[in-house]
N, C-alpha and C. Protein backbone atom coordinates (compact mmCIF):
# COMPACT_ATOMS: atom_id res chain seq x y z
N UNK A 1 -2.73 -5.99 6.18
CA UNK A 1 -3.11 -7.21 5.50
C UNK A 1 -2.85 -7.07 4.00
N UNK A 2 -3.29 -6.09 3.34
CA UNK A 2 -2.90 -5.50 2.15
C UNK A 2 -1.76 -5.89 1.64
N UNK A 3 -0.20 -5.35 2.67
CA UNK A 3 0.65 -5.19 2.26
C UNK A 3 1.36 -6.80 2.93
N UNK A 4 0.95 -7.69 3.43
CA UNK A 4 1.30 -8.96 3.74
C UNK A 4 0.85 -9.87 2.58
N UNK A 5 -0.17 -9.60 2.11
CA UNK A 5 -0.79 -10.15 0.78
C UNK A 5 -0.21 -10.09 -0.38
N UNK A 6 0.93 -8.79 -0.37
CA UNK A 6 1.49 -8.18 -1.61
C UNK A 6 2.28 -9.11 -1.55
N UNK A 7 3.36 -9.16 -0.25
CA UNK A 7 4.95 -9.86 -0.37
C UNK A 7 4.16 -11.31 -0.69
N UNK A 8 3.22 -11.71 0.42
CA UNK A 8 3.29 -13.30 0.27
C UNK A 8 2.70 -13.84 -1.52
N UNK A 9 2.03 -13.26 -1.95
CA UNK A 9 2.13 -13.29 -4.00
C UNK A 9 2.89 -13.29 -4.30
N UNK A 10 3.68 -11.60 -4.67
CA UNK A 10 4.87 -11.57 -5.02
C UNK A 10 5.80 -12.99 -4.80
N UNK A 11 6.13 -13.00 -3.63
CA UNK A 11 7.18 -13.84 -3.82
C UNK A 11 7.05 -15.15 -4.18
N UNK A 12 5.55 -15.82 -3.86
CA UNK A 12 5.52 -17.36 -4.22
C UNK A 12 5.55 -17.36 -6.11
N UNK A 13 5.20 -16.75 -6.51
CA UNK A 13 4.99 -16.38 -8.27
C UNK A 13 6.40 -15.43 -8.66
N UNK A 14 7.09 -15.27 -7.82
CA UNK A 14 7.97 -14.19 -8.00
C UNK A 14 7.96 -13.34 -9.11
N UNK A 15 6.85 -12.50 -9.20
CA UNK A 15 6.77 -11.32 -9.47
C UNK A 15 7.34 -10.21 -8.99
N UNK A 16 8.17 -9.12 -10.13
CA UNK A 16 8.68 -8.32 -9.46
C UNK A 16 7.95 -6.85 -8.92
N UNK A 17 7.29 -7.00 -7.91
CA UNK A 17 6.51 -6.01 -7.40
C UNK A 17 6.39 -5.39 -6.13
N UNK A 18 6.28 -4.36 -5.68
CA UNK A 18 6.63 -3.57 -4.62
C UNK A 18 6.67 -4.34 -3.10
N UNK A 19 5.83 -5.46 -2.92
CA UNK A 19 5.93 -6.62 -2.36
C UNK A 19 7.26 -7.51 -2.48
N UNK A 20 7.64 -8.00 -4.01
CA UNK A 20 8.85 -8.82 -4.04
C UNK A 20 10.14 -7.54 -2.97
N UNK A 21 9.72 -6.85 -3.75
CA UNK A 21 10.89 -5.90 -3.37
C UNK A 21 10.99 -5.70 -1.61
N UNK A 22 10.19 -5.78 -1.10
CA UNK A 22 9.99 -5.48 0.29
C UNK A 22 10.62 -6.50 1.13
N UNK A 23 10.37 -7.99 0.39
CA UNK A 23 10.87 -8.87 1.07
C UNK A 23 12.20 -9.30 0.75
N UNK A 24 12.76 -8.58 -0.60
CA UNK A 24 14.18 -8.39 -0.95
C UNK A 24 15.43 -7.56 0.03
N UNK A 25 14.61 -6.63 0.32
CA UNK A 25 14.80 -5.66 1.46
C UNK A 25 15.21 -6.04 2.70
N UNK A 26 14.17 -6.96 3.41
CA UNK A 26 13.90 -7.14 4.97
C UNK A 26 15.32 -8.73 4.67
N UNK A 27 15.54 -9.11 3.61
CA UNK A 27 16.53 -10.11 3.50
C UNK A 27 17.85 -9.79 3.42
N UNK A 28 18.15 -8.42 3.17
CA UNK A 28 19.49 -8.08 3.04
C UNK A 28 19.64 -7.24 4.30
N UNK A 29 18.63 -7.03 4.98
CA UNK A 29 18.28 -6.11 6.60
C UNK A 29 18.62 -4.25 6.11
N UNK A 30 17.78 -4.17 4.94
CA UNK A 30 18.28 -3.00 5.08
C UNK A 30 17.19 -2.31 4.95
N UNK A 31 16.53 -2.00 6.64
CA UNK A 31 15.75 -1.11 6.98
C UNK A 31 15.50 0.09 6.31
N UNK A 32 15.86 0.91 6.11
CA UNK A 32 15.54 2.28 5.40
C UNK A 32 14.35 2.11 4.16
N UNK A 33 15.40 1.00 3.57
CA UNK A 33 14.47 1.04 2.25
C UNK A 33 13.31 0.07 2.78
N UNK A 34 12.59 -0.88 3.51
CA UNK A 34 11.33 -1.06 3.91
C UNK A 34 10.88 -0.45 4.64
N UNK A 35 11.59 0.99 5.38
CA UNK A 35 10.35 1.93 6.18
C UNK A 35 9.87 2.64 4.98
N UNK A 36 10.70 2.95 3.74
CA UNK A 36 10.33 3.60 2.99
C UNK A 36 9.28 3.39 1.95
N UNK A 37 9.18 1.96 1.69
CA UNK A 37 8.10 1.49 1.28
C UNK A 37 6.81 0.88 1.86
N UNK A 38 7.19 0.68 3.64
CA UNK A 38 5.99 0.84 3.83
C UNK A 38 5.19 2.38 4.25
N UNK A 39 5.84 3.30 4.42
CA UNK A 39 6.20 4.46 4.52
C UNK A 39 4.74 5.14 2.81
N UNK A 40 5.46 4.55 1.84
CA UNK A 40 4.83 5.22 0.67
C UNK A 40 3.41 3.94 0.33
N UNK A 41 3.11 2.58 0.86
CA UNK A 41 1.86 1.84 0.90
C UNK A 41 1.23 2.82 2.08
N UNK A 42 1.06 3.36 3.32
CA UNK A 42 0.43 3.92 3.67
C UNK A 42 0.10 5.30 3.35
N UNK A 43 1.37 6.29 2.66
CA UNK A 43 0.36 7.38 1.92
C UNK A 43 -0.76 6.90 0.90
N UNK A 44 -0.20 6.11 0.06
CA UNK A 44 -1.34 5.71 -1.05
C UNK A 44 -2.56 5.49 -0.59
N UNK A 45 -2.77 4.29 0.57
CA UNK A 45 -4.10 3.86 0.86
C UNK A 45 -4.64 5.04 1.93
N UNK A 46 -3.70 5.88 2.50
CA UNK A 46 -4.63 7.07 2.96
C UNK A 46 -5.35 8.28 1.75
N UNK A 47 -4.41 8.13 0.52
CA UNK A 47 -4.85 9.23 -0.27
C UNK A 47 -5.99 8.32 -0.78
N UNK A 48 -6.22 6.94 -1.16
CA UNK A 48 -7.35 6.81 -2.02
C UNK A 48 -8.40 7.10 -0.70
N UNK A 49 -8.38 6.33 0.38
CA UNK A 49 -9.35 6.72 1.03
C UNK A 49 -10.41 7.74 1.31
N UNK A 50 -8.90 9.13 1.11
CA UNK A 50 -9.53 10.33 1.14
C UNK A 50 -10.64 10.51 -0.44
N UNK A 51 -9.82 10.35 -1.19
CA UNK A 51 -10.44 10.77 -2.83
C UNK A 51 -11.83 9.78 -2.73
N UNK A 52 -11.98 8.48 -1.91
CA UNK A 52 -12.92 8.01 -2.55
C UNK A 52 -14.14 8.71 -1.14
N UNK A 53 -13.84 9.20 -0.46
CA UNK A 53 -14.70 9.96 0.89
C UNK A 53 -15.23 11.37 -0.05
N UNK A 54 -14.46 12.26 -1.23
CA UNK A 54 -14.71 13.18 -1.55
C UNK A 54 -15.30 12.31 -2.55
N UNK A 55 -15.57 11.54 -3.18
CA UNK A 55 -16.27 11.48 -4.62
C UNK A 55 -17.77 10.67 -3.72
N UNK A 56 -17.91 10.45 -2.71
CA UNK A 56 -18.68 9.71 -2.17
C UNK A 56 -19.82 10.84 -2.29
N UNK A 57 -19.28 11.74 -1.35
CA UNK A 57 -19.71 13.44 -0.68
C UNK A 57 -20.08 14.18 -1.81
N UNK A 58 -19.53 14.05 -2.89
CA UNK A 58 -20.25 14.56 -4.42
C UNK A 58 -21.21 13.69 -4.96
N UNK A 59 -21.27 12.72 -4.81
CA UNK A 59 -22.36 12.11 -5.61
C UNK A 59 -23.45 11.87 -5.07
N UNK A 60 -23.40 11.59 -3.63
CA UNK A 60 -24.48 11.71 -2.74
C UNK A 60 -24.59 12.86 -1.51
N UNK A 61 -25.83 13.64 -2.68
CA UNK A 61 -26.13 15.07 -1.20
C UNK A 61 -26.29 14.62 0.30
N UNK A 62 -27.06 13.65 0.57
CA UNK A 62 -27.42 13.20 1.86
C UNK A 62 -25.94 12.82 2.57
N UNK A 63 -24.87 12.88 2.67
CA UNK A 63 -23.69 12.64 2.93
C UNK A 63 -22.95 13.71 3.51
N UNK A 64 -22.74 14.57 4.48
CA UNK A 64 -22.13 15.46 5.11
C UNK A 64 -20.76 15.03 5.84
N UNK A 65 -19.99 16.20 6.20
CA UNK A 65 -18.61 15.50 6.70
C UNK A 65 -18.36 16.86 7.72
């Protein structure tokens, strides 16, 4: 949803942003470069996830993992 939210902004405001670009991509059909960016939107939202699970686990003792 995240990354459906990005293109559909991006492109109605056409802003140039990892979104515009995605749907620049899927228009010229050249796969590689949108596995690759959705490829690098799912490391990101797995790394914040993680960082915000460890700052959670530090700030509150009652919190085990």
């Amino acid at each position: 949803m995240l990354l459906a939210g990005a293109v559909l902004t991006e492109t109605t405001f056409e802003w140039k942003g990892i979104g515009y670009m995605l749907a620049e991509y899927l228009k010229a059909r050249d796969f590689l470069a949108v596995q690759g960016i959705v490829t690098l939107i799912a490391l990101v939202v797995c790394l914040a996830s993680f960082l915000i699970d460890v700052i959670v686990a530090l700030v509150d003792p009652r919190v085990r993992f």
